[in-house]
Protein backbone atom coordinates (compact mmCIF):
# COMPACT_ATOMS: atom_id res chain seq x y z
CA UNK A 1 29.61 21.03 -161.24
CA UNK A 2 29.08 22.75 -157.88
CA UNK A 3 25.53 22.90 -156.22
CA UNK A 4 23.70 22.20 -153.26
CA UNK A 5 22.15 19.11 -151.94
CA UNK A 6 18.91 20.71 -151.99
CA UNK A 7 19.21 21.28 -155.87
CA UNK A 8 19.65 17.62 -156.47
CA UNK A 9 17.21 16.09 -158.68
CA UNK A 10 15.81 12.92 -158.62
CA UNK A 11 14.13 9.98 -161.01
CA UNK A 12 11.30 7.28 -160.51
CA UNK A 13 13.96 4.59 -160.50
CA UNK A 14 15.81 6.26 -157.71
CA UNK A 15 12.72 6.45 -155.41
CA UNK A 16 12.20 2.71 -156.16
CA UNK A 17 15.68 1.93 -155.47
CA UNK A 18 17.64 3.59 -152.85
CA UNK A 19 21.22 1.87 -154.34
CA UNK A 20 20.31 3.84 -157.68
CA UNK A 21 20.23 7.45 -155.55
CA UNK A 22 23.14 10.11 -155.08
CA UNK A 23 25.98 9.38 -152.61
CA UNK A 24 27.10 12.32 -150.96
CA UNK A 25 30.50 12.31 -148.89
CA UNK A 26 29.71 12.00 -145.14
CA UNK A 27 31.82 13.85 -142.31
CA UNK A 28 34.41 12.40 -139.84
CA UNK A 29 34.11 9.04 -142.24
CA UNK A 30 35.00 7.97 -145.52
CA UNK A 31 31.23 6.46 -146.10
CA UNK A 32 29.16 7.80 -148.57
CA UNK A 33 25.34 8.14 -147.95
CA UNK A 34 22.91 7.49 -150.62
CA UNK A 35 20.27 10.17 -151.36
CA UNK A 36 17.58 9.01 -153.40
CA UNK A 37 14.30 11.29 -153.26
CA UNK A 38 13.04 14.83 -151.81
CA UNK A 39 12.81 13.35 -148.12
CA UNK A 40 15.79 11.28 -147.82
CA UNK A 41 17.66 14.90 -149.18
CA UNK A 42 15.75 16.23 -146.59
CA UNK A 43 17.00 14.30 -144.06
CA UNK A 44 20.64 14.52 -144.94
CA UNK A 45 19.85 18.57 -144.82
CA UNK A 46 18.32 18.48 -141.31
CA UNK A 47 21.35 16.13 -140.02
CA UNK A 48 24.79 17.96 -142.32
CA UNK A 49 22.86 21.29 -143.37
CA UNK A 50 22.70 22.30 -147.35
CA UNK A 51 25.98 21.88 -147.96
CA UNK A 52 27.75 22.73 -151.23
CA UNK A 53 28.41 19.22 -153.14
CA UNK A 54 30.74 19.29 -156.16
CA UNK A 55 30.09 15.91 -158.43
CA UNK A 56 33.28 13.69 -158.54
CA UNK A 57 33.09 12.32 -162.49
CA UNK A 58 35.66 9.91 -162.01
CA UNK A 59 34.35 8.11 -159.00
CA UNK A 60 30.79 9.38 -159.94
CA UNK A 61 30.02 10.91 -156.01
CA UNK A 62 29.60 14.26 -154.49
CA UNK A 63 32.19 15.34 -152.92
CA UNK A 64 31.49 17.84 -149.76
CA UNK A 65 34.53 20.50 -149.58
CA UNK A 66 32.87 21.21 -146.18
CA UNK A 67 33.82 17.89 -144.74
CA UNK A 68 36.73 17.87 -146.38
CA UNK A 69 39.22 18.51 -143.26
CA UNK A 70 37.10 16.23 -140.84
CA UNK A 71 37.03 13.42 -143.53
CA UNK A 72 41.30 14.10 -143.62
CA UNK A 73 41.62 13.36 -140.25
CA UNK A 74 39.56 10.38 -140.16
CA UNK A 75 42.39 9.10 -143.18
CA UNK A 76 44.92 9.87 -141.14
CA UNK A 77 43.51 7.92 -138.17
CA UNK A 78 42.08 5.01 -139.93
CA UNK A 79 46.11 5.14 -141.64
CA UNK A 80 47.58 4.93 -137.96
CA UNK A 81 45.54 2.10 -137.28
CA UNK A 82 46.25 -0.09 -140.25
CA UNK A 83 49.89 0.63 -139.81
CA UNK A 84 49.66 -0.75 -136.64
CA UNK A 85 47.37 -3.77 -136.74
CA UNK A 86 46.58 -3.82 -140.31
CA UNK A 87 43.84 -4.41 -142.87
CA UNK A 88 41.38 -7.46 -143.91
């Protein structure tokens, strides 16, 4: 399902709880940010644009093809850097 953050939809119980919202893929990072009513989507807009989100039904996030190459090279760093010094 392909779509656009602005098209998101959202429910009472989102509004009252932000943990209950959308997470959408963030760039140059492998966090997710939740989106959980008109102005919070607004916010993500002003800071990543209206990007095209495609929902991720096994993990249950949107995925952002747009940050798809900057999120890649974050892997590869964050990789390099547990190689060397490793992880908790």
């Amino acid at each position: 399902m392909t779509m656009k953050v602005s098209n998101l939809k959202f429910t009472t119980e989102m509004s009252e709880c932000a943990w209950k919202g959308h997470r959408i893929e963030m760039p140059k990072t492998d966090a997710q940010r939740y989106v959980s009513s008109v102005e919070s989507a607004a916010r993500f807009i002003e800071s990543f644009g209206d990007v095209e989100i495609v929902l991720d039904e096994k993990y249950g996030h949107y995925a952002v093809p747009a940050f798809a190459e900057s999120r890649e090279e974050y892997g590869k760093v964050k990789q390099a850097y547990c190689d060397q010094y490793g992880s908790n």
